[in-house]
N, C-alpha and C. Protein backbone atom coordinates (compact mmCIF):
# COMPACT_ATOMS: atom_id res chain seq x y z
N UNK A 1 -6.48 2.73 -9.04
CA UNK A 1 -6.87 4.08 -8.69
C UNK A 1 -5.97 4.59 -7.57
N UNK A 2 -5.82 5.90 -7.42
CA UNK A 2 -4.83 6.70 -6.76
C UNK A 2 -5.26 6.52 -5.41
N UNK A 3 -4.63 6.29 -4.28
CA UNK A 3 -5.63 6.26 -2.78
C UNK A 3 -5.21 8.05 -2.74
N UNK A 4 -6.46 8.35 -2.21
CA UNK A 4 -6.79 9.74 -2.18
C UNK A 4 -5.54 10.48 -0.84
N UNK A 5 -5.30 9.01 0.08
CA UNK A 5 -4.19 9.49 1.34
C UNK A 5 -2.97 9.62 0.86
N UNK A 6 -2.57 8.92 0.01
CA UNK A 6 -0.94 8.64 -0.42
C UNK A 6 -0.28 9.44 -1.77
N UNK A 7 1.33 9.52 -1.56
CA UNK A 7 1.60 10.92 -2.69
C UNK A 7 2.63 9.22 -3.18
N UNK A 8 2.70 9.92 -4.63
CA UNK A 8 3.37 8.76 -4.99
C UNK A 8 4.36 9.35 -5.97
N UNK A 9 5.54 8.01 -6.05
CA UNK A 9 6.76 8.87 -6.58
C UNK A 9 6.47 9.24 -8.17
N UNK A 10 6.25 8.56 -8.52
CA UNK A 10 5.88 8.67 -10.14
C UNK A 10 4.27 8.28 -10.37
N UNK A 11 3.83 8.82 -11.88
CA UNK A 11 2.72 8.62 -12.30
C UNK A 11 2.99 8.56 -13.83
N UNK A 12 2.63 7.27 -14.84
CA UNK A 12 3.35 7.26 -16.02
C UNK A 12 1.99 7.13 -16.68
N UNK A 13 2.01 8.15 -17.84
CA UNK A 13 1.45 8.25 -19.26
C UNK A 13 1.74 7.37 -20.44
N UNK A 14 0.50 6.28 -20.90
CA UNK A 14 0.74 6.13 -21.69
C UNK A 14 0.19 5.85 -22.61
N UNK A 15 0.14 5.32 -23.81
CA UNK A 15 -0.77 4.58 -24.81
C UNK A 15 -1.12 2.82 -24.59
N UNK A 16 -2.33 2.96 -24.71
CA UNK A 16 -2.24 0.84 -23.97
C UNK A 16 -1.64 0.01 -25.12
N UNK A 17 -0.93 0.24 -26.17
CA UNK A 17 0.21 0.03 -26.77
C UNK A 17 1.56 -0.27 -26.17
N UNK A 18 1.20 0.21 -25.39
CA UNK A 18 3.08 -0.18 -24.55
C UNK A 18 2.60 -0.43 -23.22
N UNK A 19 1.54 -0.79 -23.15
CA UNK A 19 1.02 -1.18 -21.72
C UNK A 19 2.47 -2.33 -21.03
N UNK A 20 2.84 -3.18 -21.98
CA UNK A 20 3.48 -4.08 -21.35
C UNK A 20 4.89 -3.72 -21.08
N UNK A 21 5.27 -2.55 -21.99
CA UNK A 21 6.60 -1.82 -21.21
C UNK A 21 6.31 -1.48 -19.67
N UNK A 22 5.25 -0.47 -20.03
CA UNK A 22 4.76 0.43 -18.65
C UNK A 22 4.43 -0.84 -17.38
N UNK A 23 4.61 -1.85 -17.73
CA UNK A 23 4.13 -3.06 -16.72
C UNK A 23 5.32 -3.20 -16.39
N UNK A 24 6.50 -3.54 -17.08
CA UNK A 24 7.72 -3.79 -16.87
C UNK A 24 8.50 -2.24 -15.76
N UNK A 25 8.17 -1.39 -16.43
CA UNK A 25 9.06 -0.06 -15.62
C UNK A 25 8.37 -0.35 -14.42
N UNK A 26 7.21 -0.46 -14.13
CA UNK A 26 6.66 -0.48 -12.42
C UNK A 26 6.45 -1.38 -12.01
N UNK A 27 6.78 -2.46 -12.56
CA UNK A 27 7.15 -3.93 -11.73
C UNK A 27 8.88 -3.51 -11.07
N UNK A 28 9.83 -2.60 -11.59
CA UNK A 28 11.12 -2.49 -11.40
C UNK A 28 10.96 -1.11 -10.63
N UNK A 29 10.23 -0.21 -10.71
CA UNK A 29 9.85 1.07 -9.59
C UNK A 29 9.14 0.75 -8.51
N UNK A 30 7.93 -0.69 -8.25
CA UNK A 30 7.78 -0.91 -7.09
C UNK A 30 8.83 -1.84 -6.57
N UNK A 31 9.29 -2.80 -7.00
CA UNK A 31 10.42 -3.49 -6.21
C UNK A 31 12.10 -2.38 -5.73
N UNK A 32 11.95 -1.60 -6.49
CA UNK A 32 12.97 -0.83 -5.66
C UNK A 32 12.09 0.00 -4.77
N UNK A 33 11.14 -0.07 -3.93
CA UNK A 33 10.55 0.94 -3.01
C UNK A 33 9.30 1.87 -3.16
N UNK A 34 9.40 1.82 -4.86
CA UNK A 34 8.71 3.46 -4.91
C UNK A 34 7.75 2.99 -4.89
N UNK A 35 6.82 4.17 -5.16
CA UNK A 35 5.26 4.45 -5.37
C UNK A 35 5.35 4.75 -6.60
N UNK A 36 4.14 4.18 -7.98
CA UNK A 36 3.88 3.87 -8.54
C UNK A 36 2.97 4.01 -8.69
N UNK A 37 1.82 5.09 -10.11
CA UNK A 37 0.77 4.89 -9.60
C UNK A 37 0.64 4.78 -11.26
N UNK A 38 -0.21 4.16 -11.64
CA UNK A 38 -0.67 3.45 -13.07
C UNK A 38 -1.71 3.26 -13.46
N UNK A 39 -2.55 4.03 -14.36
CA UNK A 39 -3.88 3.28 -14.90
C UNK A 39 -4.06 2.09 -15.55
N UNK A 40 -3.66 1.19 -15.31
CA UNK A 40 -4.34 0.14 -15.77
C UNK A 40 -5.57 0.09 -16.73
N UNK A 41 -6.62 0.85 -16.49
CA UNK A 41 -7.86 0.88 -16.61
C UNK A 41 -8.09 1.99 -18.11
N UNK A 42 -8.79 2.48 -18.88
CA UNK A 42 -8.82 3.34 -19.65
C UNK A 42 -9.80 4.36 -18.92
N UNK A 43 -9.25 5.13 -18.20
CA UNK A 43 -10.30 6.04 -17.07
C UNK A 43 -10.39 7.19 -18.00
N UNK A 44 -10.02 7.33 -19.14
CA UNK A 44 -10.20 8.73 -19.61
C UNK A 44 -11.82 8.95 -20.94
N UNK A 45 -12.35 8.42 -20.85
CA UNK A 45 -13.59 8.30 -21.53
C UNK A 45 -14.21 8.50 -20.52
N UNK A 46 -14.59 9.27 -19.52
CA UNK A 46 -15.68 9.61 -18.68
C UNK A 46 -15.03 10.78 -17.60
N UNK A 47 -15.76 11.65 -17.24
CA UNK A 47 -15.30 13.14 -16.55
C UNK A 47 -14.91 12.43 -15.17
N UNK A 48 -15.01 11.62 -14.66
CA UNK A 48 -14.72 10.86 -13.25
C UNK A 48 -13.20 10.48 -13.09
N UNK A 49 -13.55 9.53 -14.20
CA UNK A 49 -12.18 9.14 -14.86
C UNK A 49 -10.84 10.00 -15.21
N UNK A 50 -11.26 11.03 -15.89
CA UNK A 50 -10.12 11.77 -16.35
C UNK A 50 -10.02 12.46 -14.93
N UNK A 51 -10.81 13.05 -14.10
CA UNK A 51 -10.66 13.55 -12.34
C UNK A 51 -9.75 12.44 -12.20
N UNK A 52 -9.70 11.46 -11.76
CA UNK A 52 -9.09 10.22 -10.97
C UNK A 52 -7.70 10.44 -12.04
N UNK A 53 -7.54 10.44 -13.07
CA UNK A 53 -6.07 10.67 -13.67
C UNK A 53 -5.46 11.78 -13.00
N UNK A 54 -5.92 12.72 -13.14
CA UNK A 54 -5.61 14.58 -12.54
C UNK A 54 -4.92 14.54 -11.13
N UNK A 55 -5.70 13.84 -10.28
CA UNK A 55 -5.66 13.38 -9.18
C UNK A 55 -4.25 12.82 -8.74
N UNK A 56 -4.74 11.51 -9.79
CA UNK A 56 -3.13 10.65 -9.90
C UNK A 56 -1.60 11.58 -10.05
N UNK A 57 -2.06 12.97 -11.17
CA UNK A 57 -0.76 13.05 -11.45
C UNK A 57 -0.64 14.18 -10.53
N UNK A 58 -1.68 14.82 -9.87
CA UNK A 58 -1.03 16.00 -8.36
C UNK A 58 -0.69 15.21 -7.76
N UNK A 59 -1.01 13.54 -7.30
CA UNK A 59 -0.35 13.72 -5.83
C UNK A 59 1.12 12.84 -6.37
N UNK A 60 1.72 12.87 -7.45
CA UNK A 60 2.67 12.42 -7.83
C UNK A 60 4.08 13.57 -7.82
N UNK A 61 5.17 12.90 -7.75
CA UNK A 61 6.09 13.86 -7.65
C UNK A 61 6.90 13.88 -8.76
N UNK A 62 7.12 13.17 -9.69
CA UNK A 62 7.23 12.81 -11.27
C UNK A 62 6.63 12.49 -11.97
N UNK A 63 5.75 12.72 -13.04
CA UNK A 63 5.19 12.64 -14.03
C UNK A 63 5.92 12.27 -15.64
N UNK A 64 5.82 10.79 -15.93
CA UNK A 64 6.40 10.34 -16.68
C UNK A 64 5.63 10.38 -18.06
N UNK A 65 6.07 9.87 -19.34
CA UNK A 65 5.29 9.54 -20.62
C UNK A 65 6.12 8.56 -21.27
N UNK A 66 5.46 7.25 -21.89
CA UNK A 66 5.99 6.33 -22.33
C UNK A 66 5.72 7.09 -23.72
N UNK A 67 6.96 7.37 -24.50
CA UNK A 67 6.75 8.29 -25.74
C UNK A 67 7.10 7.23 -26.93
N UNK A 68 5.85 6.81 -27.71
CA UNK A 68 6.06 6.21 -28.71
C UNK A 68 5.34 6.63 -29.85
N UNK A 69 4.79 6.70 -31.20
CA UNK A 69 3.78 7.07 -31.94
C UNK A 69 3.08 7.33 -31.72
N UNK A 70 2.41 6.60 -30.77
CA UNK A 70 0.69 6.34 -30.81
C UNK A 70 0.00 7.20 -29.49
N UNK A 71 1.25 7.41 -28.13
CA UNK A 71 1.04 7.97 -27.31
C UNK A 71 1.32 9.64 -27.47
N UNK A 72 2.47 9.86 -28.40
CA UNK A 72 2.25 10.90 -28.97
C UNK A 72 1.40 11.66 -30.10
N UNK A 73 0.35 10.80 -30.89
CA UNK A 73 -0.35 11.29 -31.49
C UNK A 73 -1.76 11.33 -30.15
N UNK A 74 -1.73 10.99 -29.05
CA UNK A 74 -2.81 10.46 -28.14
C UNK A 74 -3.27 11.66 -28.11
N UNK A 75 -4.69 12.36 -28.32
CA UNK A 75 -5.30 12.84 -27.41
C UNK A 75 -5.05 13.27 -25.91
N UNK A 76 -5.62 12.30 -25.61
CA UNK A 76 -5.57 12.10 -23.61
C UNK A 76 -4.10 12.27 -23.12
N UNK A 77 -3.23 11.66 -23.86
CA UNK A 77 -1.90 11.58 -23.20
C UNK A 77 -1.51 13.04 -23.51
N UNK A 78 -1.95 13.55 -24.19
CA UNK A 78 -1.34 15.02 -24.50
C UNK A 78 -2.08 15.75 -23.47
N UNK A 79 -3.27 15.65 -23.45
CA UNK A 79 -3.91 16.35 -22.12
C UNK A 79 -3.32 16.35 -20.95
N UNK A 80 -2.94 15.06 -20.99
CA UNK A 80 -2.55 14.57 -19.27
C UNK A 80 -0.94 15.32 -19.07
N UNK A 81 -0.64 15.40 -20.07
CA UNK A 81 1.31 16.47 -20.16
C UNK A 81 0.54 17.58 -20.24
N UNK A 82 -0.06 18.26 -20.57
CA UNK A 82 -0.27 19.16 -20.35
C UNK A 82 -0.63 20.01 -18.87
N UNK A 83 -1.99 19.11 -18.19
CA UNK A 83 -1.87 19.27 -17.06
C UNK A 83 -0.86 19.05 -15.98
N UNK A 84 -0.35 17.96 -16.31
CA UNK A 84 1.09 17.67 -15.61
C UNK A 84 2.19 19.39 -15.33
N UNK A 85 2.09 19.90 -16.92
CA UNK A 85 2.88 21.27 -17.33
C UNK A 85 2.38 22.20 -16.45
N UNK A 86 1.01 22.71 -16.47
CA UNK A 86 0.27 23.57 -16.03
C UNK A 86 0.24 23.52 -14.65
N UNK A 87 0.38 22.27 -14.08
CA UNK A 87 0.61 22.31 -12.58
C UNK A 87 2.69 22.04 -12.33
N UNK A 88 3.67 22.47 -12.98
CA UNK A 88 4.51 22.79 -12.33
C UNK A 88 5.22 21.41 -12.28
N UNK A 89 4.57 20.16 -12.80
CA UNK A 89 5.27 18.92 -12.06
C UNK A 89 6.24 18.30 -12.84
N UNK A 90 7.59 17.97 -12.11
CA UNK A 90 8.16 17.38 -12.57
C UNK A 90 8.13 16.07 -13.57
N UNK A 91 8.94 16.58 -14.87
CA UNK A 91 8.25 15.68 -15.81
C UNK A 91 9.81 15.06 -16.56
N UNK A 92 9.15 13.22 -16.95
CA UNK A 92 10.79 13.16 -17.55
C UNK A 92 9.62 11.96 -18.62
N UNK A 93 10.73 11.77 -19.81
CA UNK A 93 10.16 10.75 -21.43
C UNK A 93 11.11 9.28 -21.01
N UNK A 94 10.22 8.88 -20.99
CA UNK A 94 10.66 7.25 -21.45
C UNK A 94 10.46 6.83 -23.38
N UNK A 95 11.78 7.01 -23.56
CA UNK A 95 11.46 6.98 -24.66
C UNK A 95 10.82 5.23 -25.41
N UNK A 96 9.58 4.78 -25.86
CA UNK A 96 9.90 3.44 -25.88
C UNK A 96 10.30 3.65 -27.69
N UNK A 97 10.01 4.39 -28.56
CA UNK A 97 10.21 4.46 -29.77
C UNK A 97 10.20 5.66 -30.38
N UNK A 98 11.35 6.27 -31.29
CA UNK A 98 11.52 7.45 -31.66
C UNK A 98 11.54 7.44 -32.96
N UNK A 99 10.77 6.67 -33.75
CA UNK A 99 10.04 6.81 -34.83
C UNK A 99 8.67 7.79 -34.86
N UNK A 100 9.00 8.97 -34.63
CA UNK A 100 7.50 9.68 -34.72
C UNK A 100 7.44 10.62 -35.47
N UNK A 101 6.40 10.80 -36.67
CA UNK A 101 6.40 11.63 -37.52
C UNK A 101 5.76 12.81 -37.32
N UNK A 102 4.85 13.33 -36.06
CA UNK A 102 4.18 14.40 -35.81
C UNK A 102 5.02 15.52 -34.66
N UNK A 103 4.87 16.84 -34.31
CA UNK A 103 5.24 17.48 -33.34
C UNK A 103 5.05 16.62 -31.94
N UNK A 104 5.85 16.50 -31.03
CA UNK A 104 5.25 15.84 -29.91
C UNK A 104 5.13 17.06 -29.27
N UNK A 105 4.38 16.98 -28.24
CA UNK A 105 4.30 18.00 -26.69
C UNK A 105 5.42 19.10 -26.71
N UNK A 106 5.55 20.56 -26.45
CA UNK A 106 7.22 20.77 -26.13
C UNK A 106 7.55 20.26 -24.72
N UNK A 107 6.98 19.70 -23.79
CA UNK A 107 7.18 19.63 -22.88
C UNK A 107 8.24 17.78 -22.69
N UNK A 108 7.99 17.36 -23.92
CA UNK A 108 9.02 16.59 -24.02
C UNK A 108 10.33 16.68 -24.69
N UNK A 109 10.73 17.88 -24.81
CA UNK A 109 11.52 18.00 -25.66
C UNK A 109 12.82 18.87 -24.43
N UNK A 110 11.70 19.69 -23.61
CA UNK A 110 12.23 20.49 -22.31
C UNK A 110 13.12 19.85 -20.88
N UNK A 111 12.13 18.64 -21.00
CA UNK A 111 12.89 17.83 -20.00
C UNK A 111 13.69 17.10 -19.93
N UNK A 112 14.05 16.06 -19.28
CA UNK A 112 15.08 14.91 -19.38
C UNK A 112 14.42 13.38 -19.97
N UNK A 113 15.01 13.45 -20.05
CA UNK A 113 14.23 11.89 -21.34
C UNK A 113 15.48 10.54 -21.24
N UNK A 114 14.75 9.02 -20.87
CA UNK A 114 15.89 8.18 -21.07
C UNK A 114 15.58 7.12 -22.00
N UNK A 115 16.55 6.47 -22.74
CA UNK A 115 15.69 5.47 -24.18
C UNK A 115 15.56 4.07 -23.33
N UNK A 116 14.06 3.57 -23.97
CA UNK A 116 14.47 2.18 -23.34
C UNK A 116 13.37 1.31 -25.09
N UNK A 117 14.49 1.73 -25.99
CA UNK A 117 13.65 1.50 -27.06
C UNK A 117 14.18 0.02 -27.31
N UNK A 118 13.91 -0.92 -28.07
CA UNK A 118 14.26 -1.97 -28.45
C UNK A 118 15.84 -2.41 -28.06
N UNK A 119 16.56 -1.39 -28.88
CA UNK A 119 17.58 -1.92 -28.90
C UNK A 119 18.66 -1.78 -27.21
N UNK A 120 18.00 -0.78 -26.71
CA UNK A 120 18.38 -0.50 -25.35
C UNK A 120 18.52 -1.31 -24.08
N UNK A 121 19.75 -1.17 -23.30
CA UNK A 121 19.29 -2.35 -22.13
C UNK A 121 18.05 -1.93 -21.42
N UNK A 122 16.93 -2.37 -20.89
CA UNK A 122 16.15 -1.96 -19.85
C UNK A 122 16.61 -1.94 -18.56
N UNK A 123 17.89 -2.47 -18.04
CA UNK A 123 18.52 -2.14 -16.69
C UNK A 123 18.79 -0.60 -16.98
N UNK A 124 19.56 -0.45 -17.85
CA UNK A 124 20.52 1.02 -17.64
C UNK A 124 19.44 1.75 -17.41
N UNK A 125 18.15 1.38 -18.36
CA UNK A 125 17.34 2.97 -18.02
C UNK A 125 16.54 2.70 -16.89
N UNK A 126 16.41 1.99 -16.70
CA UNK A 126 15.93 1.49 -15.01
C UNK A 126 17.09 2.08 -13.92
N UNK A 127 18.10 1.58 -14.15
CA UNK A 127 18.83 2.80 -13.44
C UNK A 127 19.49 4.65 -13.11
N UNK A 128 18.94 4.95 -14.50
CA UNK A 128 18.71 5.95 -14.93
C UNK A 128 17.67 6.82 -14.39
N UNK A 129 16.01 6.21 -14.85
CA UNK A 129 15.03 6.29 -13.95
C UNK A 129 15.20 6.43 -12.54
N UNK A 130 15.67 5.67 -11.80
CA UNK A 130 15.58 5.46 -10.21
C UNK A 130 16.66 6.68 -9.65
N UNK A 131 17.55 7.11 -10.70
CA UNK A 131 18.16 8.21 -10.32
C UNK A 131 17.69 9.27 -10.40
N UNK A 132 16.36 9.41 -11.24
CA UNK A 132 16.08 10.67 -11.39
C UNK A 132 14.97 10.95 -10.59
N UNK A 133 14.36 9.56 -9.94
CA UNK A 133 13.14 10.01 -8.92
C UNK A 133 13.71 10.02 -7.40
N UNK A 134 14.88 10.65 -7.41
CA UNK A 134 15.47 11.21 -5.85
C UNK A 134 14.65 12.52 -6.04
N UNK A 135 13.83 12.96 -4.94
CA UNK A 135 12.94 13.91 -4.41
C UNK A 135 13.76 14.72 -3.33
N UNK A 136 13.93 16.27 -2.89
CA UNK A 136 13.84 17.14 -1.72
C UNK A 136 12.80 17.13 -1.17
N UNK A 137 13.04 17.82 -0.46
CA UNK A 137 11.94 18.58 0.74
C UNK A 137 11.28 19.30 -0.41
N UNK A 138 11.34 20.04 -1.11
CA UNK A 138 10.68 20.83 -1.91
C UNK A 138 10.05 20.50 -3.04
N UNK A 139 10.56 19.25 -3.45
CA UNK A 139 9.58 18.59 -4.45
C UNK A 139 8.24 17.73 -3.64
N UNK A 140 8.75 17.71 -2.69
CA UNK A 140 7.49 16.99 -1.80
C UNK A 140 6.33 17.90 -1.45
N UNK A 141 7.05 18.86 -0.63
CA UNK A 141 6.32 20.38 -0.39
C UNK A 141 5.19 20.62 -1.44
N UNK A 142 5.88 20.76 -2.95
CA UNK A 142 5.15 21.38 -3.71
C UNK A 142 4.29 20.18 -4.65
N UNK A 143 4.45 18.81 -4.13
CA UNK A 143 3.24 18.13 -4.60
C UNK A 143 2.63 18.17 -3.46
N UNK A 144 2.28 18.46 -1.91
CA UNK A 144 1.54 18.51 -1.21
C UNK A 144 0.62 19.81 -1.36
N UNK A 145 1.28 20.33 -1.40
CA UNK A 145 0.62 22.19 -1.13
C UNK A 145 0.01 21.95 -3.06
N UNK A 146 -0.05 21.14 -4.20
CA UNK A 146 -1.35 21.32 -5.26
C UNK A 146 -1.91 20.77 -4.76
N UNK A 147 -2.03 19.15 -4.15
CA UNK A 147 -3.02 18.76 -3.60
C UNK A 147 -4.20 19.14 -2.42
N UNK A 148 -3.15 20.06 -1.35
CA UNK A 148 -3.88 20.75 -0.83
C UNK A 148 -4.89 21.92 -1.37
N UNK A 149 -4.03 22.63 -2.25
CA UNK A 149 -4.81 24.15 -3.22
C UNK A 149 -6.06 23.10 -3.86
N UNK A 150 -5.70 21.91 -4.98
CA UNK A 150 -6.90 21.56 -5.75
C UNK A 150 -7.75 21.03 -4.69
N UNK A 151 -7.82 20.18 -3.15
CA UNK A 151 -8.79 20.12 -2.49
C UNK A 151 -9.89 21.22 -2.23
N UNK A 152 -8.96 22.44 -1.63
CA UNK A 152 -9.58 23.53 -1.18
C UNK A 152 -10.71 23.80 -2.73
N UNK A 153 -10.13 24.11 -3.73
CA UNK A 153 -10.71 24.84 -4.95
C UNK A 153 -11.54 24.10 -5.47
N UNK A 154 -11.77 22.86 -5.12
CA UNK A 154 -12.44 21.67 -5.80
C UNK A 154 -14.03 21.53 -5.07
N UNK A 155 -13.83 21.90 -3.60
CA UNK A 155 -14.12 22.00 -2.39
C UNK A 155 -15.27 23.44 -1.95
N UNK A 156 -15.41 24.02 -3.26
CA UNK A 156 -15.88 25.23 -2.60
C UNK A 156 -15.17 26.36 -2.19
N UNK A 157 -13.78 26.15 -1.83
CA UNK A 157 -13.10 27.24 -1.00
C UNK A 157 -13.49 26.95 0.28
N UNK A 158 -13.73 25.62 0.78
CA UNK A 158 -13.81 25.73 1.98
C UNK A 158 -13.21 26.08 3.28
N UNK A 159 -13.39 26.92 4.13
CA UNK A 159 -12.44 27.39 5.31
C UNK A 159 -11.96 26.35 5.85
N UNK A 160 -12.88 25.56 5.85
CA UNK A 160 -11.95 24.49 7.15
C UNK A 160 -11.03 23.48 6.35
N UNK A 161 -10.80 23.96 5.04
CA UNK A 161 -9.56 23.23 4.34
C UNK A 161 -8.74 24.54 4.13
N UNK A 162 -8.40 25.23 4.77
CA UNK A 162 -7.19 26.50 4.78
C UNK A 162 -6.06 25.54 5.14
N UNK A 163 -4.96 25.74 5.28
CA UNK A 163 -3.94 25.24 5.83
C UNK A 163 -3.47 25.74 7.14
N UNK A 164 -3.18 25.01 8.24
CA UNK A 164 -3.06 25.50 9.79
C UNK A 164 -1.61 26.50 9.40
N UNK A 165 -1.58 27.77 10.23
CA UNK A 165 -0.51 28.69 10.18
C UNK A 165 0.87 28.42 9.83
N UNK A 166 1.07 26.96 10.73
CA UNK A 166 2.35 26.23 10.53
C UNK A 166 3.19 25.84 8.91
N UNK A 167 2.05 25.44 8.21
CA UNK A 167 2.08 24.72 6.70
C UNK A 167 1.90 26.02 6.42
N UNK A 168 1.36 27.06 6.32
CA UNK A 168 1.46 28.46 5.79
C UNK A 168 2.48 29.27 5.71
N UNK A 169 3.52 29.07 6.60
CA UNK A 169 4.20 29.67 7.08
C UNK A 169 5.62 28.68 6.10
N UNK A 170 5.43 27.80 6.27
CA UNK A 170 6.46 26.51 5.18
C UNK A 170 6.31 26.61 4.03
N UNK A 171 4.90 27.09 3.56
CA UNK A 171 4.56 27.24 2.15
C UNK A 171 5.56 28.70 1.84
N UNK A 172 4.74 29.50 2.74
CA UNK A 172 5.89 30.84 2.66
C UNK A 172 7.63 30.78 1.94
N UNK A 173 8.12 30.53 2.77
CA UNK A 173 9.72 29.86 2.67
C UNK A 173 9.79 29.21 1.80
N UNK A 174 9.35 28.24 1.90
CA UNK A 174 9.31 27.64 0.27
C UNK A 174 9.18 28.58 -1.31
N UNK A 175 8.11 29.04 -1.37
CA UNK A 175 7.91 30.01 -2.22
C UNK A 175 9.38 31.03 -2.36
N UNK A 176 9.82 31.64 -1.15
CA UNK A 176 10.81 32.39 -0.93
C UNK A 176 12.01 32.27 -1.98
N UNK A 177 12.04 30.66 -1.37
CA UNK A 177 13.44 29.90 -2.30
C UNK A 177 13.18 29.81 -3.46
């Protein structure tokens, strides 16, 4: 589960079909440094659960999908790109198999995508990957400031979750650019 304090570099989608890829990419994304955040668990059969995914993928700053058949015919995994879409977040395909006979998402088709299908080395796209989760100031910014907005909105609208003038004023500028 996501710690509710920490933003993390990636958050990967997948089918528990390739669970043991998705074990492999973030055994090689936490030993180079990153943050990593992974369901393990099948949290999406209960409204808590799918919250705690949502969660996972605002306070993430890449939003990945292990794209194989089964994750692209998924339900949930299509939900979860979707919200990923709808909130703005950077999104890239791990391709594990491109045997798929249905429309996938367009949102995989939009982004950057790297193969790590059978026949592929898993270094290259491991290095591939780790190049593409270099973050700005502004990709950080703007996974802080949803997490902040979905607190507030989640929250009631509560005043005393406004953002102090300072972060208002950064959000500003930001927006600007």
């Amino acid at each position: 589960m996501p710690d509710t304090d920490t933003f993390y570099d990636i958050f990967i989608i997948y089918d528990a079909s390739d669970m043991r890829f998705v074990r492999r990419v973030d055994g090689h994304m936490k030993a180079n440094g990153l943050r990593c955040w992974v369901s393990w668990d099948d949290l999406s059969k209960t409204a808590d659960g799918q919250a705690v995914l949502r969660s996972g993928i605002l306070r993430s700053h890449t939003v990945a999908i292990a794209l194989s058949p089964k994750s692209a015919a998924s339900q949930i995994c299509n939900e979860l790109i979707q919200y990923a879409v709808n909130n703005s977040k950077r999104f890239v395909t791990l391709i594990v198999d491109e045997n798929i006979e249905i429309d996938v998402h367009p949102a995989i088709a939009e982004n950057p995508y790297i193969f790590f299908r059978q026949q592929d080395e898993l270094e290259d796209g491991i290095h591939e990957l780790l190049d593409l989760m270099v973050v700005d100031h502004h990709v950080e910014l703007h996974t802080e400031l949803l997490v902040y907005a979905n607190d507030w909105e989640t929250r009631n609208r509560n005043r005393g979750l406004l953002l102090p003038l300072e972060q208002v004023n950064e959000a500003r500028e930001w927006l600007a650019d």
